[in-house]
PDB file of N, CA and C in Angstrom:
ATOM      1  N   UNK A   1     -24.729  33.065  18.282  1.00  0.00           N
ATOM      2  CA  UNK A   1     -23.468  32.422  18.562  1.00  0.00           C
ATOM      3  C   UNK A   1     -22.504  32.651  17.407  1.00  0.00           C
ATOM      4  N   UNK A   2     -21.486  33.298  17.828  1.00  0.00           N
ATOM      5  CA  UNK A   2     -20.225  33.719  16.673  1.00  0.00           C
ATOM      6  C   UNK A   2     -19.469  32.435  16.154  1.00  0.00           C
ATOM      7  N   UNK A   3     -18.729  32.039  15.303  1.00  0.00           N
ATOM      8  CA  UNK A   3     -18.291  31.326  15.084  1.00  0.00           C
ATOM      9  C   UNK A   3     -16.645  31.429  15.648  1.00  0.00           C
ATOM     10  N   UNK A   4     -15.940  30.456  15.739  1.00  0.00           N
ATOM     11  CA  UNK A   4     -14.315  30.707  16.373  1.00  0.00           C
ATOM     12  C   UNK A   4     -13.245  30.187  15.346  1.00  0.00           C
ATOM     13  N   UNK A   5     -12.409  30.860  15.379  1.00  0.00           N
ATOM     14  CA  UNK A   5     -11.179  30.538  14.248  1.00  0.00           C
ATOM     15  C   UNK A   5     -10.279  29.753  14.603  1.00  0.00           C
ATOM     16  N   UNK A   6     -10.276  29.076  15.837  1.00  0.00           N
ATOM     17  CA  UNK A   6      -9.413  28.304  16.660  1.00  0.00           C
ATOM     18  C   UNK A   6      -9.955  26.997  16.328  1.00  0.00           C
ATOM     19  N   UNK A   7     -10.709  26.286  15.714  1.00  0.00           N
ATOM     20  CA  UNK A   7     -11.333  25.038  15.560  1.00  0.00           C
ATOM     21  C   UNK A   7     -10.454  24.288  14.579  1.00  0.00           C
ATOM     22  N   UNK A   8     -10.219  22.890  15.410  1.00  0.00           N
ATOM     23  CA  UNK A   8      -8.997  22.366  15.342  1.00  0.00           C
ATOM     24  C   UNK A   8      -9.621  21.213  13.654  1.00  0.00           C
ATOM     25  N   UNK A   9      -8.873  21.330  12.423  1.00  0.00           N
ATOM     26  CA  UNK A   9      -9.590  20.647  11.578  1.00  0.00           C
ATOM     27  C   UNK A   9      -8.497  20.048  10.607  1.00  0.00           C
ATOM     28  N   UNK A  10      -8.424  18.377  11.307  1.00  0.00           N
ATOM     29  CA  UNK A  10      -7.256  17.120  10.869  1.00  0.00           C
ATOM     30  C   UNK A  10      -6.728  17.307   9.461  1.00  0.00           C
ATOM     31  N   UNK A  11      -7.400  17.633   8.723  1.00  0.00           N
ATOM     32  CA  UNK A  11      -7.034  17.599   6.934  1.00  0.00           C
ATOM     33  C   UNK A  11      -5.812  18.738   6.689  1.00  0.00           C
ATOM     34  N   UNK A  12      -5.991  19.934   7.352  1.00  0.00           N
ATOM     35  CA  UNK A  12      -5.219  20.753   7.579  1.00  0.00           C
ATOM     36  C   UNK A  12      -4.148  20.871   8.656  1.00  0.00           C
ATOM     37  N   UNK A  13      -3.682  20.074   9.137  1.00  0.00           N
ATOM     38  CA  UNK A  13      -2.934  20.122  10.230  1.00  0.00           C
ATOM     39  C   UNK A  13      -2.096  18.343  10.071  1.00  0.00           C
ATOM     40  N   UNK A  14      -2.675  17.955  10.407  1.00  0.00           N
ATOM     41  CA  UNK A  14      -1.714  16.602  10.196  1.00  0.00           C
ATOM     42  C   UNK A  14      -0.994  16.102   8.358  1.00  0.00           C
ATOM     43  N   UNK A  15       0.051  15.886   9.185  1.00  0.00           N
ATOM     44  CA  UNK A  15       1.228  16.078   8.175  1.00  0.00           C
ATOM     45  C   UNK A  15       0.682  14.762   6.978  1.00  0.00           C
ATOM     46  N   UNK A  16       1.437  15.187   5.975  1.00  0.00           N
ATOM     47  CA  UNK A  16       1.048  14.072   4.536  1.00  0.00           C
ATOM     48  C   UNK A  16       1.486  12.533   4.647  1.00  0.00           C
ATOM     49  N   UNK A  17       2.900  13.204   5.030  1.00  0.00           N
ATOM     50  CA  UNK A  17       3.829  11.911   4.783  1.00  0.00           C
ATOM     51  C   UNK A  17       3.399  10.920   5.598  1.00  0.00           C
ATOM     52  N   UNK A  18       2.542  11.195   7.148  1.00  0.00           N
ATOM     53  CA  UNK A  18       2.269  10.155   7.995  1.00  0.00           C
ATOM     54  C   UNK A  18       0.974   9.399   6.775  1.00  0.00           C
ATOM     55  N   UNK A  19       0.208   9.896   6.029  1.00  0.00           N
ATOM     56  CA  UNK A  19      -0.779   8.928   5.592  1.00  0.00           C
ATOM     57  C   UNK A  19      -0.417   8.255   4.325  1.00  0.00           C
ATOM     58  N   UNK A  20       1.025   8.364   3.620  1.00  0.00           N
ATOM     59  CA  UNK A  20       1.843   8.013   3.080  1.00  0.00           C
ATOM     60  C   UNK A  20       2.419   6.517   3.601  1.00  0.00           C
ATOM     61  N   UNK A  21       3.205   6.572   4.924  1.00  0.00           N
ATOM     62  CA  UNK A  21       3.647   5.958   5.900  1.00  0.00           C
ATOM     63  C   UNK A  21       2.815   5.003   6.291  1.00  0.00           C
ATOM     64  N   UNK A  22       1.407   5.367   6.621  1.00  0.00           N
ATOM     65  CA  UNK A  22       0.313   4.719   6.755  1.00  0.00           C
ATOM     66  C   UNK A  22      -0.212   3.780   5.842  1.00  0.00           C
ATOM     67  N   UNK A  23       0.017   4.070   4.335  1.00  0.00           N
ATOM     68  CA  UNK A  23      -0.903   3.164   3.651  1.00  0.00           C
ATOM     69  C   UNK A  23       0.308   2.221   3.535  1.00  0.00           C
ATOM     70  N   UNK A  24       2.062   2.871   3.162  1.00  0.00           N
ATOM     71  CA  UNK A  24       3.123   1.772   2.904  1.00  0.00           C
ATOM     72  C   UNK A  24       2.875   0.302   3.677  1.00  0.00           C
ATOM     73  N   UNK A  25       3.033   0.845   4.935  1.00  0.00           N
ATOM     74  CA  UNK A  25       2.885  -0.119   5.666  1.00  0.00           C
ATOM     75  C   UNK A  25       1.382  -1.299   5.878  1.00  0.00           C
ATOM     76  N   UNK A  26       0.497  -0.623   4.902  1.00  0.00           N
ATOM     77  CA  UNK A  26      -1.049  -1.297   5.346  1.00  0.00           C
ATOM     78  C   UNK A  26       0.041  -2.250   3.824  1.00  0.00           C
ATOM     79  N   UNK A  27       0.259  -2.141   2.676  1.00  0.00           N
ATOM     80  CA  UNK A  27       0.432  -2.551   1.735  1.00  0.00           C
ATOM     81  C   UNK A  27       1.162  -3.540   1.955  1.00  0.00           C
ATOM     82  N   UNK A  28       2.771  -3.291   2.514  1.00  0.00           N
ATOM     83  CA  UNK A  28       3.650  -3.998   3.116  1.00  0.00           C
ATOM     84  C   UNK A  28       2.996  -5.156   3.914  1.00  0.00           C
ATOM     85  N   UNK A  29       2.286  -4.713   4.782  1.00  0.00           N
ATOM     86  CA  UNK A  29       1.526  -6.037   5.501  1.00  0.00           C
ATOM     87  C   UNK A  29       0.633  -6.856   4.755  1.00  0.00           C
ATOM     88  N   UNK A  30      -0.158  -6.517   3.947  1.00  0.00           N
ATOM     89  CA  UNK A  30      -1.335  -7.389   3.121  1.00  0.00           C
ATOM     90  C   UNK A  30      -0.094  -8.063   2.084  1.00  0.00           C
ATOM     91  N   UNK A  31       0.835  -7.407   1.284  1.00  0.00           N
ATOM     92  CA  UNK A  31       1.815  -7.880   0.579  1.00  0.00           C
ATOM     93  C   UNK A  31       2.381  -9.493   1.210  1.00  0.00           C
ATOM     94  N   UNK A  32       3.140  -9.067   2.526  1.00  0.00           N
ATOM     95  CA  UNK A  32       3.091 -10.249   3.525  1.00  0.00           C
ATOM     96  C   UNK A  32       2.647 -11.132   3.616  1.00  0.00           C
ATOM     97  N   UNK A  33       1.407 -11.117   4.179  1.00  0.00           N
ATOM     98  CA  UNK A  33       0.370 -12.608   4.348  1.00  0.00           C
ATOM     99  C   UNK A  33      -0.252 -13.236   3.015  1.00  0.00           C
ATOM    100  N   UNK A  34      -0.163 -12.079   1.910  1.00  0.00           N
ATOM    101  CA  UNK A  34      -1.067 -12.787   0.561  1.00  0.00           C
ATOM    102  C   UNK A  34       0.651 -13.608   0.196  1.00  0.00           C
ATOM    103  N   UNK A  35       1.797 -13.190   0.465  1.00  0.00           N
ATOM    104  CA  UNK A  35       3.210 -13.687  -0.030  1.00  0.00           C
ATOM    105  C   UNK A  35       3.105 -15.547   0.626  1.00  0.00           C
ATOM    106  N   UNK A  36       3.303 -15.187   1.749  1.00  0.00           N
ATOM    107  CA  UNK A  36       2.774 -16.260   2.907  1.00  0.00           C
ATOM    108  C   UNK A  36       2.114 -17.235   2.152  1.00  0.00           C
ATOM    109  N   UNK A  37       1.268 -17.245   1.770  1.00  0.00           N
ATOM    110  CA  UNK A  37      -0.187 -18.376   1.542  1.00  0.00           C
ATOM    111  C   UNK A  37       0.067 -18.213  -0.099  1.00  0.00           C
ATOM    112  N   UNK A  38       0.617 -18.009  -0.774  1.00  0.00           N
ATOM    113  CA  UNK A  38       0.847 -18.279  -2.092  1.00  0.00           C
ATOM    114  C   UNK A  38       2.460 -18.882  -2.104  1.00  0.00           C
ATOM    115  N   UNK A  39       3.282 -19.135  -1.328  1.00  0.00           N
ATOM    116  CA  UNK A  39       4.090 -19.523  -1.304  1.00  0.00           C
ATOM    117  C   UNK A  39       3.952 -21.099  -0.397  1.00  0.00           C
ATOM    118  N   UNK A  40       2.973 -20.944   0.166  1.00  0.00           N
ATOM    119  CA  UNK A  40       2.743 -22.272   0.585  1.00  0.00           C
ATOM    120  C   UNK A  40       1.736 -23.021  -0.538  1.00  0.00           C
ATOM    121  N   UNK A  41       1.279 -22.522  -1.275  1.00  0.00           N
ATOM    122  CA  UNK A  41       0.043 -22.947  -2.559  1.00  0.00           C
ATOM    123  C   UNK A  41       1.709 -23.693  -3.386  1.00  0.00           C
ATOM    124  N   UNK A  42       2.609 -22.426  -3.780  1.00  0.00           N
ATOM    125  CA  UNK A  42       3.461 -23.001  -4.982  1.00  0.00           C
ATOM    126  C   UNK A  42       4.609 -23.201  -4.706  1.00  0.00           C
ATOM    127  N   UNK A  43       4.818 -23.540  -3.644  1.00  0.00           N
ATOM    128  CA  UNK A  43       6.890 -24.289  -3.477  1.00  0.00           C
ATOM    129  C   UNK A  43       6.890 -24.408  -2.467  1.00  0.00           C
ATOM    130  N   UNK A  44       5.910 -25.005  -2.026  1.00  0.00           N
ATOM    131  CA  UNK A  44       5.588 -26.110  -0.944  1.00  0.00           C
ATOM    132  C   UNK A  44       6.880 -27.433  -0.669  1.00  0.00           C
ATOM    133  N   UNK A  45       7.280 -27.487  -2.164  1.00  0.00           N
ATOM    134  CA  UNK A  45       8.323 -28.882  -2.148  1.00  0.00           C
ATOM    135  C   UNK A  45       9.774 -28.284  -2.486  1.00  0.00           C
ATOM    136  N   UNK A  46       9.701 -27.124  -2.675  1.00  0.00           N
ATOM    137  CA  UNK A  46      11.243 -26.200  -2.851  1.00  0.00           C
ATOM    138  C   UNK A  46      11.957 -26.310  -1.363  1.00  0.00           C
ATOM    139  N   UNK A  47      13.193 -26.149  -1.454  1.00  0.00           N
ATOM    140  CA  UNK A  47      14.454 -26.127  -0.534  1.00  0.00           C
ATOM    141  C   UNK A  47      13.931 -24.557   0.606  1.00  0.00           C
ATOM    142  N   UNK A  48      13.879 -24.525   2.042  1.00  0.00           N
ATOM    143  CA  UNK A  48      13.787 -23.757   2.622  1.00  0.00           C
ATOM    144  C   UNK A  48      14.436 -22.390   1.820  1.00  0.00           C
ATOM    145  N   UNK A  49      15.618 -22.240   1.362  1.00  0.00           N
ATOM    146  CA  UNK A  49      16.044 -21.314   0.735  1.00  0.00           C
ATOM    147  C   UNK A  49      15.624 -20.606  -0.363  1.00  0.00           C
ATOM    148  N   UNK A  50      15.062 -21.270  -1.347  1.00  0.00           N
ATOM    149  CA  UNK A  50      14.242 -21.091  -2.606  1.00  0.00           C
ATOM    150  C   UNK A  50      13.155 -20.416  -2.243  1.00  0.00           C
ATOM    151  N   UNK A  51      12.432 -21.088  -0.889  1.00  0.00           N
ATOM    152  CA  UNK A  51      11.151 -20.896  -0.471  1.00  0.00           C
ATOM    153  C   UNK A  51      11.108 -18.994  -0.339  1.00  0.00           C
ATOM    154  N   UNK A  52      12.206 -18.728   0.521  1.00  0.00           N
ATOM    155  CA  UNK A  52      12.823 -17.468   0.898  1.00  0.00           C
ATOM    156  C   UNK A  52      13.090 -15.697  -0.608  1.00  0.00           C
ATOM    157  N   UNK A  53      13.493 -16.872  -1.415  1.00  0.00           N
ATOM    158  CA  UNK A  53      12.968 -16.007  -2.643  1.00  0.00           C
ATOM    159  C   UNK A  53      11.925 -16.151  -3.103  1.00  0.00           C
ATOM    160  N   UNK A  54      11.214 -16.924  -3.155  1.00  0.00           N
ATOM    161  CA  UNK A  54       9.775 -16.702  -3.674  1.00  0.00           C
ATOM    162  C   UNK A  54       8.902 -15.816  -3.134  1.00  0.00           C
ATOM    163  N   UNK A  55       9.045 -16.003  -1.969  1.00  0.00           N
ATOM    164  CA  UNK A  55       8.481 -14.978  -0.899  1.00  0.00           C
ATOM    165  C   UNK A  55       8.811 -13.937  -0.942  1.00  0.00           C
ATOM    166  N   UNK A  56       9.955 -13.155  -0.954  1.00  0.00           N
ATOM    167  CA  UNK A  56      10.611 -12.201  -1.348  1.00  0.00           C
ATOM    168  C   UNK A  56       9.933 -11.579  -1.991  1.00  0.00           C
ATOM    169  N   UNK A  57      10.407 -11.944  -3.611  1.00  0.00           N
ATOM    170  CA  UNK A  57       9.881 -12.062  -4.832  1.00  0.00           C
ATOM    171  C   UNK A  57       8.364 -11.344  -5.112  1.00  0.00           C
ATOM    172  N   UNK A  58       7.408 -12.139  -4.456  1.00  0.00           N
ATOM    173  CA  UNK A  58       6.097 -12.311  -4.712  1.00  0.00           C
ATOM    174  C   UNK A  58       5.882 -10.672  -3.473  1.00  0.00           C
ATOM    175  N   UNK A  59       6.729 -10.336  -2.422  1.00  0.00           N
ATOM    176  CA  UNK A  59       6.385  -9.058  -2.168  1.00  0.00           C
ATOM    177  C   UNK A  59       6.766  -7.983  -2.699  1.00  0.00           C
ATOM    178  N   UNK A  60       7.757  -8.298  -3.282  1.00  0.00           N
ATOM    179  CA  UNK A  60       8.266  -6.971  -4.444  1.00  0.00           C
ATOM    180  C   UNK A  60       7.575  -6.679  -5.222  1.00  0.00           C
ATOM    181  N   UNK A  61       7.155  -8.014  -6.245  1.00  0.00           N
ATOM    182  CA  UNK A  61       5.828  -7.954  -7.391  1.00  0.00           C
ATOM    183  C   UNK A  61       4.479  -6.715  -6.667  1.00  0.00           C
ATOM    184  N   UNK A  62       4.479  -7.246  -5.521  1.00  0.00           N
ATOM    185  CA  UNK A  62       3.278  -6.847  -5.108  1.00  0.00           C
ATOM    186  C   UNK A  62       3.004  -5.382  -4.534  1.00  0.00           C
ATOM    187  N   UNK A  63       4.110  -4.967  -3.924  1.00  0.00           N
ATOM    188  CA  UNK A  63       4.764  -3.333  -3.674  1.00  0.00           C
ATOM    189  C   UNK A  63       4.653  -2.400  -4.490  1.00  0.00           C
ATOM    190  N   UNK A  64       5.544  -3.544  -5.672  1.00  0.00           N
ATOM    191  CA  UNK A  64       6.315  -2.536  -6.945  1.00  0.00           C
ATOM    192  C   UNK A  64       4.503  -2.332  -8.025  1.00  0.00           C
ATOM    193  N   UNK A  65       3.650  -3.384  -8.006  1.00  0.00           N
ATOM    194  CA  UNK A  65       2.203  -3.417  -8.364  1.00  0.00           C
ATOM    195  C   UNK A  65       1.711  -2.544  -8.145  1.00  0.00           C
ATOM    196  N   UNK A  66       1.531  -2.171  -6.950  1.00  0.00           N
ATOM    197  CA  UNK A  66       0.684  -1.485  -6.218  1.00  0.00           C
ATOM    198  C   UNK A  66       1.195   0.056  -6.668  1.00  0.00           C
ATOM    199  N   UNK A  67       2.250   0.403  -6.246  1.00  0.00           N
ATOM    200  CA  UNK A  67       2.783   1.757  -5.864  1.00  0.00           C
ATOM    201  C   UNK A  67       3.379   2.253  -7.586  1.00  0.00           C
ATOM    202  N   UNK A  68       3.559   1.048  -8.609  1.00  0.00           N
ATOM    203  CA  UNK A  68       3.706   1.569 -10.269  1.00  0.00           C
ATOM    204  C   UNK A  68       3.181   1.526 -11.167  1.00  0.00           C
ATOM    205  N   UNK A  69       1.838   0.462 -10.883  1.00  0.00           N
ATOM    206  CA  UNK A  69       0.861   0.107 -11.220  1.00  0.00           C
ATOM    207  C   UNK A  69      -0.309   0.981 -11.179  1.00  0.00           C
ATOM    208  N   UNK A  70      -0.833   0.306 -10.740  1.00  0.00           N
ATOM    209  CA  UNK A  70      -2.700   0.593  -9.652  1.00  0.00           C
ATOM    210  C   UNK A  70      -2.327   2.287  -9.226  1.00  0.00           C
ATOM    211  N   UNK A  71      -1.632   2.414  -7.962  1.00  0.00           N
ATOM    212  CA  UNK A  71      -1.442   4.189  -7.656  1.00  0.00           C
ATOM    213  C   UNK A  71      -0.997   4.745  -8.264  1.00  0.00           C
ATOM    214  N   UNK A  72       0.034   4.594  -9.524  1.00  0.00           N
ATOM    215  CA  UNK A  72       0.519   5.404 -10.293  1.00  0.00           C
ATOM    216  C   UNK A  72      -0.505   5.704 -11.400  1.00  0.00           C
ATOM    217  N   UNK A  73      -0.661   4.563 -12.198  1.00  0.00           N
ATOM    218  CA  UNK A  73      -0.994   4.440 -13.673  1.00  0.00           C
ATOM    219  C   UNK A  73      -2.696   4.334 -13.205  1.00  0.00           C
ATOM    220  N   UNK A  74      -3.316   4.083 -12.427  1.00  0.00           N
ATOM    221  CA  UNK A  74      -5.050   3.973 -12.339  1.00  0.00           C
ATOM    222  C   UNK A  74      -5.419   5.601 -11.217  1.00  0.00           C
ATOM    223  N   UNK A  75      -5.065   5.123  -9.776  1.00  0.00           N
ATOM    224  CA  UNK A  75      -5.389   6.032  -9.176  1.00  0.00           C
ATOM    225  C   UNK A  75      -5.185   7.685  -9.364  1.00  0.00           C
ATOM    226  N   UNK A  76      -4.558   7.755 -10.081  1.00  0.00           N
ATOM    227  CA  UNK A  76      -4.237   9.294 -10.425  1.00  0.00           C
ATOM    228  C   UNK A  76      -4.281   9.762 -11.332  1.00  0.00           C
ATOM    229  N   UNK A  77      -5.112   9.183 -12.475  1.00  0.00           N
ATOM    230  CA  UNK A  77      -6.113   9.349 -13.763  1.00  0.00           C
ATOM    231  C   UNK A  77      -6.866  10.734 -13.531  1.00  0.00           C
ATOM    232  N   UNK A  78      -7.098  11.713 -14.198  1.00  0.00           N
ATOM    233  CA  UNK A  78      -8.322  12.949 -14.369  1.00  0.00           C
ATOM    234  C   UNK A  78      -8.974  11.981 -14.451  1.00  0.00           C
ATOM    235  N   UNK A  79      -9.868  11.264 -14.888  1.00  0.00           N
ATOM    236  CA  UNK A  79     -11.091  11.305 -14.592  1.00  0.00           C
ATOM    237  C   UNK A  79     -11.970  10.158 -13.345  1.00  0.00           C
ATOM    238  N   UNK A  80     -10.745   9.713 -12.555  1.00  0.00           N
ATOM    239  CA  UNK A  80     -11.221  10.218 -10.934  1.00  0.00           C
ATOM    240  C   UNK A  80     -11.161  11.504 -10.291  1.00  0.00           C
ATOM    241  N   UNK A  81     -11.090  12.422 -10.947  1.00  0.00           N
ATOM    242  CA  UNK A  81     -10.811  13.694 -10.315  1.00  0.00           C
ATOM    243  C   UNK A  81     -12.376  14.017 -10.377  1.00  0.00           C
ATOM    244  N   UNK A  82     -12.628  14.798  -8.613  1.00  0.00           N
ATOM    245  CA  UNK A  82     -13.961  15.158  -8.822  1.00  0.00           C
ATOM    246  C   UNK A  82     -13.998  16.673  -9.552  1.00  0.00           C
ATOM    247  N   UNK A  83     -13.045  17.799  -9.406  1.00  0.00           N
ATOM    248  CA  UNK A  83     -13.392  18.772  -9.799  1.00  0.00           C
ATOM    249  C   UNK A  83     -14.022  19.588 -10.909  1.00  0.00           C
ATOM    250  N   UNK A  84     -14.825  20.167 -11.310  1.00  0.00           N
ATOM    251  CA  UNK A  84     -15.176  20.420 -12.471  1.00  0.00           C
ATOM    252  C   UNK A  84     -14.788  22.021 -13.013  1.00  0.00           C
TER     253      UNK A  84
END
C-alpha cells in the first residue's frame, strides 16, 4: 500500500490567528466569572457604579496578566523550548 500526498493534516492548514482568537476569548471568559465572584467577595457594599469599575478593573488586571505577564515573560522562555 503506497502512501498518498493528499492527507488532510490540521497543524498545517488551519489558520493561526483562529487559535489566537480561541484562547483570547477562553481568557476573556475565565477573566469574567473569576471578575464576577471577586467583586462580590470585595465591594459588595460599594455604589452599583463603583461596583462597575472594579469589575472592569479586575478584567484588565487579568487580560493585561495573562497576555504581559505569564504568555509573554514565562511561556516563551528557551527553556520550555523542546528543541535541541
Amino acid at each position: 500500500m503506497g502512501a498518498h500526498n493528499n492527507v488532510h493534516i490540521p497543524g498545517e492548514s488551519w489558520p493561526h490567528f483562529t487559535w489566537l482568537a480561541i484562547e483570547f476569548f477562553v481568557v476573556l471568559a475565565i477573566a469574567a466569572l473569576s471578575s464576577r465572584e471577586l467583586v462580590n467577595i470585595v465591594a459588595k457594599d460599594a455604589v452599583p457604579a463603583m461596583q462597575n469599575w472594579y469589575f472592569f478593573g479586575i478584567i484588565a488586571a487579568i487580560v493585561l496578566g495573562w497576555y504581559m505577564g505569564i504568555r509573554h515573560g514565562i511561556l516563551r522562555k528557551k527553556v520550555l523550548e523542546t528543541r535541541y
